[in-house]
N, C-alpha and C. Protein backbone atom coordinates (compact mmCIF):
# COMPACT_ATOMS: atom_id res chain seq x y z
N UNK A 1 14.03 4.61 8.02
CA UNK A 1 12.82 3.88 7.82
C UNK A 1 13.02 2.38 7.92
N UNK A 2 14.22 1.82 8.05
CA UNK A 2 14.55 0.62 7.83
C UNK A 2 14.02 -0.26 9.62
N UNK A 3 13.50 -1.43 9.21
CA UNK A 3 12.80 -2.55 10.43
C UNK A 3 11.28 -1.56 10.98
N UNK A 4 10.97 -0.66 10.60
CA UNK A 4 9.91 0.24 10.86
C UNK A 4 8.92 -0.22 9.93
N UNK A 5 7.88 -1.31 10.54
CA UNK A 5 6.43 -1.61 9.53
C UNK A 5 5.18 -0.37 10.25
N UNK A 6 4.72 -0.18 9.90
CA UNK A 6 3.51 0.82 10.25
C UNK A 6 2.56 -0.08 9.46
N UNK A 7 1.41 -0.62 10.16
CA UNK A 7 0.13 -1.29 9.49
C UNK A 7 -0.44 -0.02 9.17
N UNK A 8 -1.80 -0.38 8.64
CA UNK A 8 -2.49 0.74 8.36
C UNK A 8 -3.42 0.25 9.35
N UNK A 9 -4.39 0.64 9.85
CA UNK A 9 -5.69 0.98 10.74
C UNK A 9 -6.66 0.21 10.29
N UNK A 10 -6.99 0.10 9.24
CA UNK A 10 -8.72 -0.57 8.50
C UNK A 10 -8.51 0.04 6.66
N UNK A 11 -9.02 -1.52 6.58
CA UNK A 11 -9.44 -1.45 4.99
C UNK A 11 -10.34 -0.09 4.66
N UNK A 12 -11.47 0.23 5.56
CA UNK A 12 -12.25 1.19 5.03
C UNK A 12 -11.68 2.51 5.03
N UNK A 13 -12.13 3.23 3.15
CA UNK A 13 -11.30 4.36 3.01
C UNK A 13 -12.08 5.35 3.39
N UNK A 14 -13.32 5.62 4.11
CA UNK A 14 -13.79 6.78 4.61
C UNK A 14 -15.82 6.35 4.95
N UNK A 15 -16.18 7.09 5.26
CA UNK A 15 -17.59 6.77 5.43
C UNK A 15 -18.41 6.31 4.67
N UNK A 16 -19.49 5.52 4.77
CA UNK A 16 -20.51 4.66 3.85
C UNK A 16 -21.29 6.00 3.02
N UNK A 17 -21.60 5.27 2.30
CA UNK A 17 -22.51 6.02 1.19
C UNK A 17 -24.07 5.54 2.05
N UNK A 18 -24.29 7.09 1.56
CA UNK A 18 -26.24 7.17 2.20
C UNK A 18 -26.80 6.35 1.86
N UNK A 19 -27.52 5.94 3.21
CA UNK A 19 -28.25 4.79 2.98
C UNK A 19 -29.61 5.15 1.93
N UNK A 20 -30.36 4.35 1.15
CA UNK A 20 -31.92 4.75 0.50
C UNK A 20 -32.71 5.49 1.74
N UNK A 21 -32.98 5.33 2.49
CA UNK A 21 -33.78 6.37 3.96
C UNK A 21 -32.64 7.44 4.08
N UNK A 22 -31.84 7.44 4.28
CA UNK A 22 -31.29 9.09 4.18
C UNK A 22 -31.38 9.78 2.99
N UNK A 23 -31.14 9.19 1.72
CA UNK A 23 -31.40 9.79 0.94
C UNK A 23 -32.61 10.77 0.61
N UNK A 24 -33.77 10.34 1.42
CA UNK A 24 -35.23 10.66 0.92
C UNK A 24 -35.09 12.09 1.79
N UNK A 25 -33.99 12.06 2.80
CA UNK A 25 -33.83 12.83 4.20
C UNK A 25 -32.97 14.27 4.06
N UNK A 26 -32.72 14.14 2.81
CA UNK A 26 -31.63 15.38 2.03
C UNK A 26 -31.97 16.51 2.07
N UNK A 27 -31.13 17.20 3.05
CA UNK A 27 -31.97 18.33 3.26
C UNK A 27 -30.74 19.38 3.25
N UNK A 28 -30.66 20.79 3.58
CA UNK A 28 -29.84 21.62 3.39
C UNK A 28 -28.49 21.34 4.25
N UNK A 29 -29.07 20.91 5.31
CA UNK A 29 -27.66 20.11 6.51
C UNK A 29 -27.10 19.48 6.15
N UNK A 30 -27.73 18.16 5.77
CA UNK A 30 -26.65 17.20 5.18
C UNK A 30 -25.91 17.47 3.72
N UNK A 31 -26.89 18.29 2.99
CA UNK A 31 -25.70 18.67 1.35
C UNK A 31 -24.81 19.71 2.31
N UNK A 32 -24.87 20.37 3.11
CA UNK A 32 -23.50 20.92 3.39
C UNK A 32 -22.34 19.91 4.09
N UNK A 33 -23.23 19.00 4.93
CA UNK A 33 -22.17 18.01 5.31
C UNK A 33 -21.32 17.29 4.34
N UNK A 34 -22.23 16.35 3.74
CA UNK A 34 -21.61 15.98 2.10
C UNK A 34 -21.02 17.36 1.56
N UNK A 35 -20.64 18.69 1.26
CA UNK A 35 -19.81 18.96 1.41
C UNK A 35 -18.79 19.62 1.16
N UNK A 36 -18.98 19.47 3.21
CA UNK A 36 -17.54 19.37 3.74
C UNK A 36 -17.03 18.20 4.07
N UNK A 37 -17.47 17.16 3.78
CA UNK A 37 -16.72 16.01 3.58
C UNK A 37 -15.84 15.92 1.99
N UNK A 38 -16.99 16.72 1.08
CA UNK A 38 -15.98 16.40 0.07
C UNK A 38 -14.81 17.36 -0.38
N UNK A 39 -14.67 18.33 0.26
CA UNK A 39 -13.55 19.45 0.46
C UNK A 39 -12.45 18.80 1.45
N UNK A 40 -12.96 17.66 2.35
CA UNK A 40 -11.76 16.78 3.29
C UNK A 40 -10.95 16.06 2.07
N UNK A 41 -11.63 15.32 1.65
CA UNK A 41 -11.32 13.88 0.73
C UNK A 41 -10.22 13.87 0.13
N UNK A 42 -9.63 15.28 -0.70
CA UNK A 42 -8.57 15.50 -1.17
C UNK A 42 -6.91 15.60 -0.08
N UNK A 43 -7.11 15.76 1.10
CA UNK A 43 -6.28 15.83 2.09
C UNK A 43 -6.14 14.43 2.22
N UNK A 44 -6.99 13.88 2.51
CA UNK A 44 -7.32 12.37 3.27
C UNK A 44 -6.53 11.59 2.61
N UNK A 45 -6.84 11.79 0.47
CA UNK A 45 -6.21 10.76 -0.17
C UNK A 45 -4.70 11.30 -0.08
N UNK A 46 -4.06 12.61 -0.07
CA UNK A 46 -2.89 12.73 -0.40
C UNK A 46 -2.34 12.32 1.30
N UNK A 47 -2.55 12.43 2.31
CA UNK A 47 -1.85 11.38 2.94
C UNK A 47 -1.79 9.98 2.98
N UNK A 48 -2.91 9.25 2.35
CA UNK A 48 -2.68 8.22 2.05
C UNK A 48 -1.50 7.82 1.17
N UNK A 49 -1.70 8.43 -0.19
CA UNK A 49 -0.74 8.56 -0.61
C UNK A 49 0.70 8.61 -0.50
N UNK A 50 0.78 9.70 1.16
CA UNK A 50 2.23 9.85 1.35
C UNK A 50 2.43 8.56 1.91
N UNK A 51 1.57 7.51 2.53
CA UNK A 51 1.87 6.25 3.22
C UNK A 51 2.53 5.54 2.47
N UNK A 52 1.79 5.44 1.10
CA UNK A 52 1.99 4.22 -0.05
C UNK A 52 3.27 4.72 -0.59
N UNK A 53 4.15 5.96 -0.52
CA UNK A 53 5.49 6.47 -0.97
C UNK A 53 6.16 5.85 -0.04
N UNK A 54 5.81 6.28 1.53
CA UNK A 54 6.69 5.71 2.14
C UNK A 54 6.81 4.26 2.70
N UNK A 55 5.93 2.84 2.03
CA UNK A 55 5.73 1.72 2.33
C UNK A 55 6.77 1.15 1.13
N UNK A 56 6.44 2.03 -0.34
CA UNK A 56 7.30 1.65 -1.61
C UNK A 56 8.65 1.74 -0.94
N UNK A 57 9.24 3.27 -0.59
CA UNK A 57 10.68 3.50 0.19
C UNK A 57 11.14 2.06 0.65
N UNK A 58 10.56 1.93 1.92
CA UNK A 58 10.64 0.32 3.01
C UNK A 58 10.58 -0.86 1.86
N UNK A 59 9.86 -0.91 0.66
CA UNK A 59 9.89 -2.19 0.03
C UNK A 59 11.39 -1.94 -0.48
N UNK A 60 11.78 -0.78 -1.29
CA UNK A 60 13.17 -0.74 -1.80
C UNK A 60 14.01 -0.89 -1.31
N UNK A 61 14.21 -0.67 0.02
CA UNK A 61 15.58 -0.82 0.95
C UNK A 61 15.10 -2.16 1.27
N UNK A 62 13.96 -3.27 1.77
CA UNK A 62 14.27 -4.05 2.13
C UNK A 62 14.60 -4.81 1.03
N UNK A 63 14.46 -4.74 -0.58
CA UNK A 63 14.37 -5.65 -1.43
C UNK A 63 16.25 -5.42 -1.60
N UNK A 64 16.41 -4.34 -1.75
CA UNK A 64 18.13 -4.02 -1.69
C UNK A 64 19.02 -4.97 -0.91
N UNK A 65 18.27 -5.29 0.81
CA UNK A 65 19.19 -5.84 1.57
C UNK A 65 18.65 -7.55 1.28
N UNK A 66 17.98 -7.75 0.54
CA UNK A 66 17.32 -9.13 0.28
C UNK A 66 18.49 -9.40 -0.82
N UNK A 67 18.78 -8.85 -1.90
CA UNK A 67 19.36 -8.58 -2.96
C UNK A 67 20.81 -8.95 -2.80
N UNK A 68 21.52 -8.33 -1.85
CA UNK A 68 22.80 -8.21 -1.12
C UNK A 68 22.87 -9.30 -0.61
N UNK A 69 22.05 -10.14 0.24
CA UNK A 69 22.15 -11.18 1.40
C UNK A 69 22.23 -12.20 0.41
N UNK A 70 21.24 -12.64 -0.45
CA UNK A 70 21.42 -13.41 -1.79
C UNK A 70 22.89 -13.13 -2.82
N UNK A 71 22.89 -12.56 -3.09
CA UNK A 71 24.34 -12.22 -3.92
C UNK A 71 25.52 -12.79 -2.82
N UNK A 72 25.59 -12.25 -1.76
CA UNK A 72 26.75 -13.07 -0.74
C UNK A 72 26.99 -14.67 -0.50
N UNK A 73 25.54 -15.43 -0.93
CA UNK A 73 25.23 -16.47 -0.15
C UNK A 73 25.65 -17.25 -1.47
N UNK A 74 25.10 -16.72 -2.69
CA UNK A 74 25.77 -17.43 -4.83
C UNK A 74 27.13 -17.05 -4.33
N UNK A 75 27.56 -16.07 -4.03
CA UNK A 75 28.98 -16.09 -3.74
C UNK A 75 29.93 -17.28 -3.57
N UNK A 76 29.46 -16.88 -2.11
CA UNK A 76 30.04 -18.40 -1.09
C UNK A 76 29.49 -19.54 -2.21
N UNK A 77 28.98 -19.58 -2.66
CA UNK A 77 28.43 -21.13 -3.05
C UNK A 77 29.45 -21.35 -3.94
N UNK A 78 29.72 -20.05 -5.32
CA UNK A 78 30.19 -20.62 -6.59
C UNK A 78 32.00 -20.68 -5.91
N UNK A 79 32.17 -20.29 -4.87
CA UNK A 79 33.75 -20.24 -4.06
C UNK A 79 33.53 -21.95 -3.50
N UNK A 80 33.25 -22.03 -3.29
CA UNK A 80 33.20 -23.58 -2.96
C UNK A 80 33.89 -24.73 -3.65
N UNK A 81 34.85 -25.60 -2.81
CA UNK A 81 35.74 -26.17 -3.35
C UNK A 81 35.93 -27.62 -2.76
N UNK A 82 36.30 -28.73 -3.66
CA UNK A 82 36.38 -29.94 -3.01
C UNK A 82 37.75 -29.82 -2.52
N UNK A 83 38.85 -30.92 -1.72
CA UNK A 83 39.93 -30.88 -2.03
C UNK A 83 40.75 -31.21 -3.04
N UNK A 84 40.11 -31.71 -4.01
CA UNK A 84 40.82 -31.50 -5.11
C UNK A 84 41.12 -30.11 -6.38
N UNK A 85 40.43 -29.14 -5.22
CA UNK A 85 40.52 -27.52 -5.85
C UNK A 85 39.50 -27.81 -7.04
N UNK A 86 38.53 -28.70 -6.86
CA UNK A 86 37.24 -28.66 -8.35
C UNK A 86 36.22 -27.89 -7.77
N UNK A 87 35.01 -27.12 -8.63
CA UNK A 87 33.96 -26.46 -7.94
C UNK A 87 33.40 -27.48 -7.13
N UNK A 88 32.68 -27.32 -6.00
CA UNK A 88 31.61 -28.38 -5.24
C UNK A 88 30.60 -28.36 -6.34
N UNK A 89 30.03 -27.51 -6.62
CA UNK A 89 28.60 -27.36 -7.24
C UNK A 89 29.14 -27.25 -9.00
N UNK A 90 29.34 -28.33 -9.29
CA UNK A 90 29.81 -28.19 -11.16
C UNK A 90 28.70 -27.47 -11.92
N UNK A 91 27.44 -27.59 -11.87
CA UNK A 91 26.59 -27.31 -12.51
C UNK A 91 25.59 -26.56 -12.25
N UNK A 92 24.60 -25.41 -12.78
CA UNK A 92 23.52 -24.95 -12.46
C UNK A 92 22.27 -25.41 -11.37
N UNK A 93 22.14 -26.56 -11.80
CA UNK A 93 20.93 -27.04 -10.84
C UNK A 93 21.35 -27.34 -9.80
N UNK A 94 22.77 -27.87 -9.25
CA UNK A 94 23.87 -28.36 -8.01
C UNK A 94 23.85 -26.58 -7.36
N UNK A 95 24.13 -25.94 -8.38
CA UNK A 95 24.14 -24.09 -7.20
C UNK A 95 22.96 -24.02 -6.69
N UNK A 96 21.87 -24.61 -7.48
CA UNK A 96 20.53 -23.67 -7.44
C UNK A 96 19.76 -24.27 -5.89
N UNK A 97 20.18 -25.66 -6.20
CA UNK A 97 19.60 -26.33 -5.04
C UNK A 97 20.41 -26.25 -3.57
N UNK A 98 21.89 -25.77 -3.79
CA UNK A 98 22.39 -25.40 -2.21
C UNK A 98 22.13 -23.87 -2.01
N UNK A 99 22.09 -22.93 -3.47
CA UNK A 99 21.35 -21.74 -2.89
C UNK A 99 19.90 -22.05 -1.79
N UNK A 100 18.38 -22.60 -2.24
CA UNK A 100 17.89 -23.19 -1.76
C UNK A 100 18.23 -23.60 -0.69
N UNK A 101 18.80 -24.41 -0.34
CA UNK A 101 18.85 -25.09 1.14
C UNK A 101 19.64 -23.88 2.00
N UNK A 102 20.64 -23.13 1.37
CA UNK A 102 21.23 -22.11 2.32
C UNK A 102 20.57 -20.70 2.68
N UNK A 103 19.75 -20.49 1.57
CA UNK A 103 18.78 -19.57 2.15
C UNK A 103 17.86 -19.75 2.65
N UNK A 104 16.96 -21.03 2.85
CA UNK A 104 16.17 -21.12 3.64
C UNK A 104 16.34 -20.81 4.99
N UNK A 105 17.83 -21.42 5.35
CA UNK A 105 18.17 -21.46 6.47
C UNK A 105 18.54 -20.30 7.24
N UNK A 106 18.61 -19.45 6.38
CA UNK A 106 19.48 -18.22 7.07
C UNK A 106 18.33 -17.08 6.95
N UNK A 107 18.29 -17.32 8.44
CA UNK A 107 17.23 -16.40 9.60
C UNK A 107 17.28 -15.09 9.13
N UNK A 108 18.28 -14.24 8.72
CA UNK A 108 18.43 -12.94 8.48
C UNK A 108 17.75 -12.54 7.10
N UNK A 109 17.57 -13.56 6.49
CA UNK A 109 17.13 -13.20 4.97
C UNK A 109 15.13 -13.74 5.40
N UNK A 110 15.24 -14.75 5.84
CA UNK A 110 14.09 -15.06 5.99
C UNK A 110 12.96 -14.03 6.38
N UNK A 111 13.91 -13.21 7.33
CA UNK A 111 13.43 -12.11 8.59
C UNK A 111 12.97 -11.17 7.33
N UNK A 112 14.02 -11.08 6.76
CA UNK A 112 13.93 -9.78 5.30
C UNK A 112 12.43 -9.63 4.60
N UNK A 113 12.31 -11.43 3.84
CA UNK A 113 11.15 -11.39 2.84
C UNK A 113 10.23 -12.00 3.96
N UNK A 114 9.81 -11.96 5.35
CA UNK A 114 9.08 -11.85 5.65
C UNK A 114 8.31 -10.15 6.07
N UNK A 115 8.97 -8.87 6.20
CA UNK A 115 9.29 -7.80 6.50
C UNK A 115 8.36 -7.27 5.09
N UNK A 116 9.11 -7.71 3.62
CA UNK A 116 8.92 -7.25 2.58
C UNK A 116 7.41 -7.55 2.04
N UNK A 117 6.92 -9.20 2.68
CA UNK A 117 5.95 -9.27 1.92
C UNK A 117 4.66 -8.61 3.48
N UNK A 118 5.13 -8.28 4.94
CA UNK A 118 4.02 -7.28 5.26
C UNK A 118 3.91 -6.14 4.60
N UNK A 119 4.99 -5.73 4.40
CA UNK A 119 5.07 -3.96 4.25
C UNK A 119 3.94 -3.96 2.79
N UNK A 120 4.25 -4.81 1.70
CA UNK A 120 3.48 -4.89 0.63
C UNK A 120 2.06 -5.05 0.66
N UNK A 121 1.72 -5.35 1.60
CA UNK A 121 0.40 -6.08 2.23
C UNK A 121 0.02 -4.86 2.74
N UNK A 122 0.85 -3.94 3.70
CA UNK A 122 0.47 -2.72 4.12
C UNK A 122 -0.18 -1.28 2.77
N UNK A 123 0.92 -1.54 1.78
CA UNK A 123 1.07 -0.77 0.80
C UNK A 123 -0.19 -1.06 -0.19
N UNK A 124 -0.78 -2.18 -0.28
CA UNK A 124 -1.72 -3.19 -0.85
C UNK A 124 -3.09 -2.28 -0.30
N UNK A 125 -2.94 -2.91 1.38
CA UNK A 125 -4.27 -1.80 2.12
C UNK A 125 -4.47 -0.34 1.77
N UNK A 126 -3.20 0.04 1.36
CA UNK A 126 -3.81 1.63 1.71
C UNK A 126 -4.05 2.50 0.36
N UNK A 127 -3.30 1.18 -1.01
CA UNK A 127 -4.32 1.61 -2.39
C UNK A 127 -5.81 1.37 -2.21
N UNK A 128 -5.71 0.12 -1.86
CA UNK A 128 -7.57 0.01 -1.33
C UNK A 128 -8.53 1.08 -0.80
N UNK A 129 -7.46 2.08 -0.30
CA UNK A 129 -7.99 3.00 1.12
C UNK A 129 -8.21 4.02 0.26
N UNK A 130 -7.35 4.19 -0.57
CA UNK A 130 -6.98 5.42 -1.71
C UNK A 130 -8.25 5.68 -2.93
N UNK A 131 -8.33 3.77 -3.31
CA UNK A 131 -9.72 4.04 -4.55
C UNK A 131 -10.53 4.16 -3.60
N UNK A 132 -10.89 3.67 -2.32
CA UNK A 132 -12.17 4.15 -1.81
C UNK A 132 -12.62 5.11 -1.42
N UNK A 133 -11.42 6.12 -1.21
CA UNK A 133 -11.85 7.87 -0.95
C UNK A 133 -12.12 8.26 -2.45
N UNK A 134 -11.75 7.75 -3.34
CA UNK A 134 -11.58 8.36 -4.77
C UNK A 134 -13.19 8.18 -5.26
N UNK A 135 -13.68 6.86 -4.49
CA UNK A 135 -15.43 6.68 -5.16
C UNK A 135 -16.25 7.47 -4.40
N UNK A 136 -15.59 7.47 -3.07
CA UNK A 136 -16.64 8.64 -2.44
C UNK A 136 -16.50 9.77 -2.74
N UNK A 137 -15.86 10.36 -2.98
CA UNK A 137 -15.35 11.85 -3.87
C UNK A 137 -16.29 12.09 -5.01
N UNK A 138 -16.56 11.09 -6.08
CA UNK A 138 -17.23 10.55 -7.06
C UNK A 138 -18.82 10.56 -6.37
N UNK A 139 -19.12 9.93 -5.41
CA UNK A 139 -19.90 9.63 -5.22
C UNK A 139 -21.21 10.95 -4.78
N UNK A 140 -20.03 11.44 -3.82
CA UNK A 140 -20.62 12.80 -3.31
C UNK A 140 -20.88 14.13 -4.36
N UNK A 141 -19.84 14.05 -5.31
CA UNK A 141 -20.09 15.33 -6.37
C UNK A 141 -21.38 14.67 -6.94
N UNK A 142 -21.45 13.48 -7.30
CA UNK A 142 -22.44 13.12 -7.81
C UNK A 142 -23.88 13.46 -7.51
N UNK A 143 -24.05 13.15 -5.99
CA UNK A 143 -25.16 13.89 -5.02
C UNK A 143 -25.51 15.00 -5.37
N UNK A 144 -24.42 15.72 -4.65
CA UNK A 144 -23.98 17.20 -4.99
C UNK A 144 -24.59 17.78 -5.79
N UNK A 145 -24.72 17.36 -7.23
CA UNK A 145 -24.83 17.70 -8.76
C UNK A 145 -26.35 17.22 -8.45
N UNK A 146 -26.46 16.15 -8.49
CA UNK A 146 -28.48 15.58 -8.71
C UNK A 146 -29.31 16.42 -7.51
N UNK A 147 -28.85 17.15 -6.37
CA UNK A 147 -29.83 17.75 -5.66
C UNK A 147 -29.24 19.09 -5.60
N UNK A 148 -28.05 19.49 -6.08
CA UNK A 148 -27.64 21.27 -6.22
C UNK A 148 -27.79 21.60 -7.54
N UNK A 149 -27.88 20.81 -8.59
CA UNK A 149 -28.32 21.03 -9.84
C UNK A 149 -27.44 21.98 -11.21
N UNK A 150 -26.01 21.96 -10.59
CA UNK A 150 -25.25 22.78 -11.40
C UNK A 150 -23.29 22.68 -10.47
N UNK A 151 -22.36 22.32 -11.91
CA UNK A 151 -21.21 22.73 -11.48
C UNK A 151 -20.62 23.16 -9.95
N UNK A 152 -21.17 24.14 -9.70
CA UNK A 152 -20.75 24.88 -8.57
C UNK A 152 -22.03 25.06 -7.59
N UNK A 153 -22.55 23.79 -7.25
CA UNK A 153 -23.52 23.34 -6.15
C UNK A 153 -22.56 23.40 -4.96
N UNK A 154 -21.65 22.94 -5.13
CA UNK A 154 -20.73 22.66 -3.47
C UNK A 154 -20.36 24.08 -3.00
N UNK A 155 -19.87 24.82 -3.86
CA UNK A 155 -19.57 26.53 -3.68
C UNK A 155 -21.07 26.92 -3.00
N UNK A 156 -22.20 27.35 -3.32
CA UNK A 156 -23.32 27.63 -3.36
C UNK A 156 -24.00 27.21 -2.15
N UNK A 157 -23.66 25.56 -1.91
CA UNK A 157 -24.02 25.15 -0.44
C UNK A 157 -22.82 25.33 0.54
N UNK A 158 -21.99 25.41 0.21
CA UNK A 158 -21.47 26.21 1.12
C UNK A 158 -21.28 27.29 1.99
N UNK A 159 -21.50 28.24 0.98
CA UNK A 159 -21.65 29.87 0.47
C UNK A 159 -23.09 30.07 1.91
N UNK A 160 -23.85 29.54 1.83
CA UNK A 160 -25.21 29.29 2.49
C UNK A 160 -25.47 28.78 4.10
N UNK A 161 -24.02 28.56 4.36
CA UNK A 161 -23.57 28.13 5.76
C UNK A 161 -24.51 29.23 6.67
C-alpha cells in the first residue's frame, strides 16, 4: 500500500433526499425504490468503510517512515561535533532549530508529510461519505415508516414487487 494515494470520487455520500414535489408524488414505485435503495446503503457504507481502514493503514506506514526519517536526522544532529570534540548544538533550542532547517530541506521527508496530510484529507472525505449514507438510511426508514405505517413497511413493500 505504500506511495499508493487513491482520492475518493466526490464528497456526496449517495442521492438527494426528495424533493417537497416528489414527495406529494409517493406512490407504490417509488416506496419500493426508496426501498431498494435502503437495502443498498448498508453495502455502500461498509465499503466505504473498508476505504477509511485502508487510508488509516497508508497514514500508519507513512507516519512510521516520517518517524524514522526524523529520528535519523536528531541523530546526526546530537553526533555533531566541533573540532574541539564539543557538541555543535550544546543546547535544546541550538538542536531544535538545525532539526528545523534540516528537515525542511530534505525532499524525502517533505515528500512523506506531504503524502500523509493527502491521504488524511482522503480519509477525512470518505467519513463525510460515510455520515451521509448513514442520514439517508435514517432518512429513508423514516419515509418508509410515515407512508408504510409500521416496523416492517420495507418487508411489505417489497414483498409487493
Amino acid at each position: 500500500m505504500q506511495g499508493t494515494v487513491n482520492p475518493p470520487t466526490s464528497v456526496s455520500g449517495g442521492s438527494s433526499p426528495p424533493s417537497p414535489t416528489k414527495i406529494k408524488k409517493m406512490n407504490k414505485e417509488r416506496l419500493t425504490q426508496l426501498a431498494e435503495t435502503l437495502l443498498e446503503i448498508p453495502e455502500r457504507i461498509a465499503e466505504k468503510q473498508g476505504m477509511v481502514l485502508d487510508y488509516n493503514e497508508q497514514i500508519q506506514s507513512i507516519s512510521n517512515e516520517i518517524t524514522q526519517i526524523e529520528s535519523v536526522i536528531k541523530s546526526e544532529i546530537n553526533a555533531q561535533v566541533d573540532d574541539n570534540g564539543k557538541k555543535l548544538y550544546s543546547n535544546a533550542e541550538s538542536r531544535e532549530a538545525a532539526f528545523i532547517e534540516t528537515a525542511t530541506s530534505n525532499t524525502d521527508l517533505m515528500s512523506k508529510k506531504t503524502s500523509l496530510s493527502s491521504v488524511q484529507g482522503y480519509m477525512a472525505i470518505e467519513r463525510i461519505k460515510i455520515e451521509a449514507l448513514s442520514n439517508e438510511q435514517r432518512n429513508i426508514r423514516s419515509i418508509l415508516y410515515f407512508f408504510g405505517g409500521s416496523e416492517d413497511s420495507i418487508e411489505r413493500i417489497m414483498s409487493q414487487r
